[in-house]
Protein backbone atom coordinates (compact mmCIF):
# COMPACT_ATOMS: atom_id res chain seq x y z
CA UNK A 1 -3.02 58.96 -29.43
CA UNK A 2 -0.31 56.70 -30.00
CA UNK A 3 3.30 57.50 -32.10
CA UNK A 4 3.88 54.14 -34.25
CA UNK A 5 8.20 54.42 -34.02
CA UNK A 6 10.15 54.86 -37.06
CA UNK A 7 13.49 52.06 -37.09
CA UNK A 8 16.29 54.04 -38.12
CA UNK A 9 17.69 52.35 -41.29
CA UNK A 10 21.58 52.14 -42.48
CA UNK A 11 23.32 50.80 -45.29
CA UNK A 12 25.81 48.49 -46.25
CA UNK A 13 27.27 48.76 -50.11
CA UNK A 14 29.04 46.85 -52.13
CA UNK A 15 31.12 47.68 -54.33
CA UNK A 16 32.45 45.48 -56.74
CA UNK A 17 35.17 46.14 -59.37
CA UNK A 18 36.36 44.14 -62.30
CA UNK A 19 35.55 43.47 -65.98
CA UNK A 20 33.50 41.54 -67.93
CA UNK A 21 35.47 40.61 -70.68
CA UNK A 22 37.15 43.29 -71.79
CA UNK A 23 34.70 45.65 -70.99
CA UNK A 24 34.64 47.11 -67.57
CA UNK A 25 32.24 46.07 -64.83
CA UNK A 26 28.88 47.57 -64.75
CA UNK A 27 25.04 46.43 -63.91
CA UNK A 28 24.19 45.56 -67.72
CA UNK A 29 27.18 42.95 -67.80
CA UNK A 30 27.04 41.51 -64.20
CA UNK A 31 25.71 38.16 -64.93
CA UNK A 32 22.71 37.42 -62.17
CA UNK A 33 24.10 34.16 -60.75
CA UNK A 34 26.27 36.57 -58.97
CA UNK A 35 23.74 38.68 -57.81
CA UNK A 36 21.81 36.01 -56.18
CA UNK A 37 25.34 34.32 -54.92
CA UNK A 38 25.72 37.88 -52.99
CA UNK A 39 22.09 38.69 -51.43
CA UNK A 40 22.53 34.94 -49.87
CA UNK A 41 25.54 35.98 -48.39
CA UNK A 42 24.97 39.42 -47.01
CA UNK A 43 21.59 37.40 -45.71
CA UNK A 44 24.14 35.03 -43.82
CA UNK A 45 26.18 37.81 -43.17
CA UNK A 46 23.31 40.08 -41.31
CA UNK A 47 21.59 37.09 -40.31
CA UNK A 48 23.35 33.98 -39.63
CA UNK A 49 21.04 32.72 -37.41
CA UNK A 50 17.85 33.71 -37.37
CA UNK A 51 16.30 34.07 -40.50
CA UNK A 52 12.88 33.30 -40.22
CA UNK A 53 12.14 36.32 -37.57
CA UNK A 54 14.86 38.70 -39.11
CA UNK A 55 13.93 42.84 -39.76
CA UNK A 56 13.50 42.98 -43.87
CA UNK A 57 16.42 43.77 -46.04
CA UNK A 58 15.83 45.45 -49.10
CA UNK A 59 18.05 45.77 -52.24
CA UNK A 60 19.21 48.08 -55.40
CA UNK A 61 22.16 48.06 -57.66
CA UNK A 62 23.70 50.73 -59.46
CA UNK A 63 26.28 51.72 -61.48
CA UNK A 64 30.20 52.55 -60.41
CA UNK A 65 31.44 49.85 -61.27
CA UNK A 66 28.55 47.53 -59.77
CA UNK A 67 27.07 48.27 -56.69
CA UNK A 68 25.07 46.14 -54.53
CA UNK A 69 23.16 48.22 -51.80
CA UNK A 70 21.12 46.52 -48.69
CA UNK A 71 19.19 48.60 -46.22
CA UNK A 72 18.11 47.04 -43.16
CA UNK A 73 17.95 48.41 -39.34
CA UNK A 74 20.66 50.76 -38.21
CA UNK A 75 21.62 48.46 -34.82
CA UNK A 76 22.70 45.56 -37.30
CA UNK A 77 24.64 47.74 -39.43
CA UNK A 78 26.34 48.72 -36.29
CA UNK A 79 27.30 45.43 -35.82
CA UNK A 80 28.33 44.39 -39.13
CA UNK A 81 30.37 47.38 -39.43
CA UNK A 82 32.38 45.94 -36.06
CA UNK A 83 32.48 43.17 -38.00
CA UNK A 84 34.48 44.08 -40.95
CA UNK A 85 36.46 46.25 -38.47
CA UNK A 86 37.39 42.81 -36.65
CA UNK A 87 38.71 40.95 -40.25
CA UNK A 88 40.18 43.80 -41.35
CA UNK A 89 42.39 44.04 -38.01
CA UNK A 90 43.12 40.58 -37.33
CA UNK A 91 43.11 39.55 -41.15
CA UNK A 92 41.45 36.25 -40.46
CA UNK A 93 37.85 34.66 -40.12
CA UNK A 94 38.31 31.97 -37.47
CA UNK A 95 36.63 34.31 -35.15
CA UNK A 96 33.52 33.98 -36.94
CA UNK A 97 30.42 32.18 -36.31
CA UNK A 98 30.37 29.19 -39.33
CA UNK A 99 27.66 30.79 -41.24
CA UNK A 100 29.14 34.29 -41.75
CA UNK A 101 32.59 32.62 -41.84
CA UNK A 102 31.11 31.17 -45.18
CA UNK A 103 29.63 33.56 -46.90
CA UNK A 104 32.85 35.61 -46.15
CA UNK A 105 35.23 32.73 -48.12
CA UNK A 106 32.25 32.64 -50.86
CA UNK A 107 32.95 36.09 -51.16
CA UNK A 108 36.67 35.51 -51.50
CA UNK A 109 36.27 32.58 -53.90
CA UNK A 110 34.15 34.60 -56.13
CA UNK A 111 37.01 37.10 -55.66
CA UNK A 112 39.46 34.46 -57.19
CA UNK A 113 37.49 32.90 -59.78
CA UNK A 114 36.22 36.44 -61.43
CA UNK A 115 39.19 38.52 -60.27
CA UNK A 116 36.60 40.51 -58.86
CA UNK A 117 37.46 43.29 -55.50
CA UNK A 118 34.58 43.73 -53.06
CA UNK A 119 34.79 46.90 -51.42
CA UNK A 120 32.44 46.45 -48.34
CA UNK A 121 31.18 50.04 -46.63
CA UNK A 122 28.35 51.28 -44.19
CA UNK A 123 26.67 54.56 -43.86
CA UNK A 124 28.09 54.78 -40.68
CA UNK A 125 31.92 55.58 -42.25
CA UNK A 126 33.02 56.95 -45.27
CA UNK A 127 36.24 54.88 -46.18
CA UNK A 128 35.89 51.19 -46.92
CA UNK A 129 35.93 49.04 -44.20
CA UNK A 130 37.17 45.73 -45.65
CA UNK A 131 38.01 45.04 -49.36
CA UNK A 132 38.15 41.34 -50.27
CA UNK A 133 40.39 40.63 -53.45
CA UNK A 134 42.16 37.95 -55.29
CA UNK A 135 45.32 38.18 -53.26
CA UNK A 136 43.21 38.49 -49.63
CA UNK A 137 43.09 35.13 -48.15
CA UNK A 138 39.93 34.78 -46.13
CA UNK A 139 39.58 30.95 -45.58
CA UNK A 140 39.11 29.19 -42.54
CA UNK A 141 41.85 27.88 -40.45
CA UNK A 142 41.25 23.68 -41.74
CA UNK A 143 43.26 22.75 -38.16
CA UNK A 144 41.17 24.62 -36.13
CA UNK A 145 38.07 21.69 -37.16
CA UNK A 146 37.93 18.16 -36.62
CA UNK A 147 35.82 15.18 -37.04
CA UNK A 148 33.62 14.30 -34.44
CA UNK A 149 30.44 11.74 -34.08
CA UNK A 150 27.01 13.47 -33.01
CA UNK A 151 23.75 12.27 -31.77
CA UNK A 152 20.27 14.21 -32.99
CA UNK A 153 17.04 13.62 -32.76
CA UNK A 154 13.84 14.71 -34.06
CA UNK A 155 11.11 13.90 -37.30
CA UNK A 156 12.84 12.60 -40.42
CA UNK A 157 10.48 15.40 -42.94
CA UNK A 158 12.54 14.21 -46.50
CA UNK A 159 14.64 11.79 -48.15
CA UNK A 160 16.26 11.74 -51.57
CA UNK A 161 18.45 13.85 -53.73
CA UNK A 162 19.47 13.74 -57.20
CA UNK A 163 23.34 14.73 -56.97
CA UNK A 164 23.52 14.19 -52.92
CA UNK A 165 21.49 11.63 -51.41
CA UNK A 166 20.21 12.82 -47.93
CA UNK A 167 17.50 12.91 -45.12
CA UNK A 168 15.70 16.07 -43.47
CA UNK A 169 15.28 16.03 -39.78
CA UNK A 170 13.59 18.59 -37.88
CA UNK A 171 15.13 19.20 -34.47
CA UNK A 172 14.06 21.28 -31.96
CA UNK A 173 18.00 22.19 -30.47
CA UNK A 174 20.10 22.35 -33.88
CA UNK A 175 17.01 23.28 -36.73
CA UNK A 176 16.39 21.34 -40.06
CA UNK A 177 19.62 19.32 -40.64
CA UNK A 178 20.30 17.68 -44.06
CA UNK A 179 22.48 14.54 -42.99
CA UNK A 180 24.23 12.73 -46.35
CA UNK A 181 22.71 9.00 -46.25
CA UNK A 182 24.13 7.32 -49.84
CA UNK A 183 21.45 6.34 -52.36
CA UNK A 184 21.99 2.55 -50.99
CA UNK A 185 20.53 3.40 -47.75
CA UNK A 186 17.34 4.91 -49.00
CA UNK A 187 16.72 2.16 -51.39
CA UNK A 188 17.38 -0.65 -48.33
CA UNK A 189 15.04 0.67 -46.32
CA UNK A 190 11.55 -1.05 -46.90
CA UNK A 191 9.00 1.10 -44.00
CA UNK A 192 8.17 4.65 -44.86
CA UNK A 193 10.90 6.43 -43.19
CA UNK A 194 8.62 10.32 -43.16
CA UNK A 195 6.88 11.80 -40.43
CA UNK A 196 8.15 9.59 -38.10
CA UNK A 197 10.60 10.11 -34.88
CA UNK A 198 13.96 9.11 -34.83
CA UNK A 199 17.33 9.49 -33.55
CA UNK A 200 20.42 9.70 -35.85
CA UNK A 201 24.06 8.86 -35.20
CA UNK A 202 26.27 11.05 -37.65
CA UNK A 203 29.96 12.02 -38.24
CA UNK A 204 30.71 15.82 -38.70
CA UNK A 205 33.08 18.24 -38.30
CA UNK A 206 33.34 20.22 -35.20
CA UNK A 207 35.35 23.60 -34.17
CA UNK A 208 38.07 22.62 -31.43
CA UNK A 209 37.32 26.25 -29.77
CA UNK A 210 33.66 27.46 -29.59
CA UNK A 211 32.09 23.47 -30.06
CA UNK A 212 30.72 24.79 -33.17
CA UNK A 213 29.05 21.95 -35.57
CA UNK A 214 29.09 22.21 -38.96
CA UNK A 215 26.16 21.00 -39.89
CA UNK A 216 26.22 20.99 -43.83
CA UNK A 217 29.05 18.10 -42.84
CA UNK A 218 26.82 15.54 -41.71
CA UNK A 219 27.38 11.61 -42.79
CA UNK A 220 24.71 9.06 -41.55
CA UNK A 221 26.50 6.36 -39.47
CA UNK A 222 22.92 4.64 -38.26
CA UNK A 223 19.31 5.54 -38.32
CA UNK A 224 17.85 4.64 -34.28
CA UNK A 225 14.39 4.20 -33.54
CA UNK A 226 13.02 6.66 -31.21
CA UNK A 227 9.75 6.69 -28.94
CA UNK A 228 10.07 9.39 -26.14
CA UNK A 229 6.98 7.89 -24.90
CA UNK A 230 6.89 6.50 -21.17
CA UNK A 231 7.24 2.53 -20.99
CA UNK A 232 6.35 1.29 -17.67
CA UNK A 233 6.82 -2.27 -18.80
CA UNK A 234 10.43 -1.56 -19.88
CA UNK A 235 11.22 0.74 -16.50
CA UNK A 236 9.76 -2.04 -14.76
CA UNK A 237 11.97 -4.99 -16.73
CA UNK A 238 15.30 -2.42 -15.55
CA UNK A 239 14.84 -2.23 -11.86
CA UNK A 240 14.22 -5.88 -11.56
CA UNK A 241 17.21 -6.27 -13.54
CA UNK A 242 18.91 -3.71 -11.25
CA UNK A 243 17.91 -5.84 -8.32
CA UNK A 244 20.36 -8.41 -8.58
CA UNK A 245 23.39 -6.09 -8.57
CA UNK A 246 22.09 -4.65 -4.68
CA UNK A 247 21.29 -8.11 -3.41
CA UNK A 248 22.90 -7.78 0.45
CA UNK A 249 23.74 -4.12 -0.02
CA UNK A 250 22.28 -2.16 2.95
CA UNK A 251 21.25 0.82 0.79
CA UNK A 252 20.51 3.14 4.13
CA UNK A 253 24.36 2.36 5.28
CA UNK A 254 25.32 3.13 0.99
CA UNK A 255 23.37 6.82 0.59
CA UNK A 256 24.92 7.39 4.43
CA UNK A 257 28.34 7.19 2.82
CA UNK A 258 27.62 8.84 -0.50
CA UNK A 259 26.48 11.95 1.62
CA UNK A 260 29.34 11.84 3.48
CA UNK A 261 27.04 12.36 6.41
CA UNK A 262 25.30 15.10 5.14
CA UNK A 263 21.40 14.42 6.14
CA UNK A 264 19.31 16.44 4.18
């Protein structure tokens, strides 16, 4: 007989503490734009990555003032938990991987704009771990990014936009990228751009430290035509091009001095 094992399960709440008016906070008057605004963060939060093969996360909110509560695996609570410890110490976010960086300074913004506090805990610890309130200042370091120009390829999948014009490409290294194109470009374009391979030159920023690109900065500089597919006519066109640079070269005596007289 087999034992089906049971995933321990932790929690991460949420507390967050303010008024509506002038009526203190509470589930009846938390208005659900900020709801959803917080389950995509604590997604990005748990899951920056990886969301299509993440463990579930399931949700409640109660009362005192509000509280949001997600339960979800214990090992990732761990994690979050050292986390918050790691903010909390060094009372900045550069550390952070882009995604959770963001949801972190959405947090903060909300923070601002509402005059909300977020008092972020675990069931591993009884004391709040981080608390995130108008007069924190969890934002990204701007110097610490800088533009840079970026090659991708992969299958262009959509195209269009009502308020921001943009394709979709589907790479295999870097996921589905939404690259800002300009309604002009769409319109100039007279082939059927979908479905179809291409390479794309594009201006971003990029983190000076970890290489890190963020992605949801990405400008269209020039659509390339791209066919991975072997062309013996055009390898063949090359090294009879390549000819003419080795005429009276005595490649034996060339690769003799390139191996510095290593024979292999």
């Amino acid at each position: 007989m087999y034992l089906c094992k049971v995933e321990k399960i932790g929690e991460i709440v949420i507390r967050v503490v303010g008024k509506s008016g002038n009526l203190e906070l509470k589930p009846d008057n938390y208005d659900i734009r900020q709801i959803a605004t917080i389950l995509q963060d604590v997604e990005d939060l748990l899951y920056p990555n990886n969301k299509k093969d993440r463990p579930l996360i399931t949700y409640d909110i109660q009362e005192g003032s509000v509280k949001h509560i997600f339960k979800t695996p214990i090992q990732y609570i761990i994690g979050f938990s050292a986390i918050l410890g790691q903010i909390k110490a060094s009372n900045s976010i550069d550390f952070l991987d882009l995604k959770t960086a963001r949801a972190i300074e959405s947090i903060q913004q909300l923070s601002q704009q509402k005059n909300y506090e977020f008092q972020f805990s675990t069931s591993l610890k009884n004391d709040i771990e981080l608390s995130i309130n108008p007069s924190t200042r969890f934002f990204r370091t701007e110097n610490t990014w800088a533009d840079a120009e970026f090659y991708f390829y992969g299958i262009l999948k959509d195209a269009g936009g009502k308020n921001k014009v943009n394709i979709h490409l589907d790479t295999d290294d870097y996921g589905y990228l939404a690259i800002e194109t300009g309604q002009n470009f769409l319109m100039d374009q007279e082939d059927n751009l979908l479905y179809k391979k291409f390479g794309v030159r594009v201006t971003g920023k990029q983190n000076l430290e970890t290489g890190e690109i963020d992605t949801k900065s990405l400008n269209l500089v020039e659509l390339i035509n791209y066919n991975p597919k072997f062309d013996s006519d055009y390898l063949i066109s090359l090294i009879t091009k390549a000819k003419k640079n080795w005429k009276g070269i005595n490649t034996d005596e060339w690769l003799s001095n390139i191996r510095g007289g290593y024979e292999a």
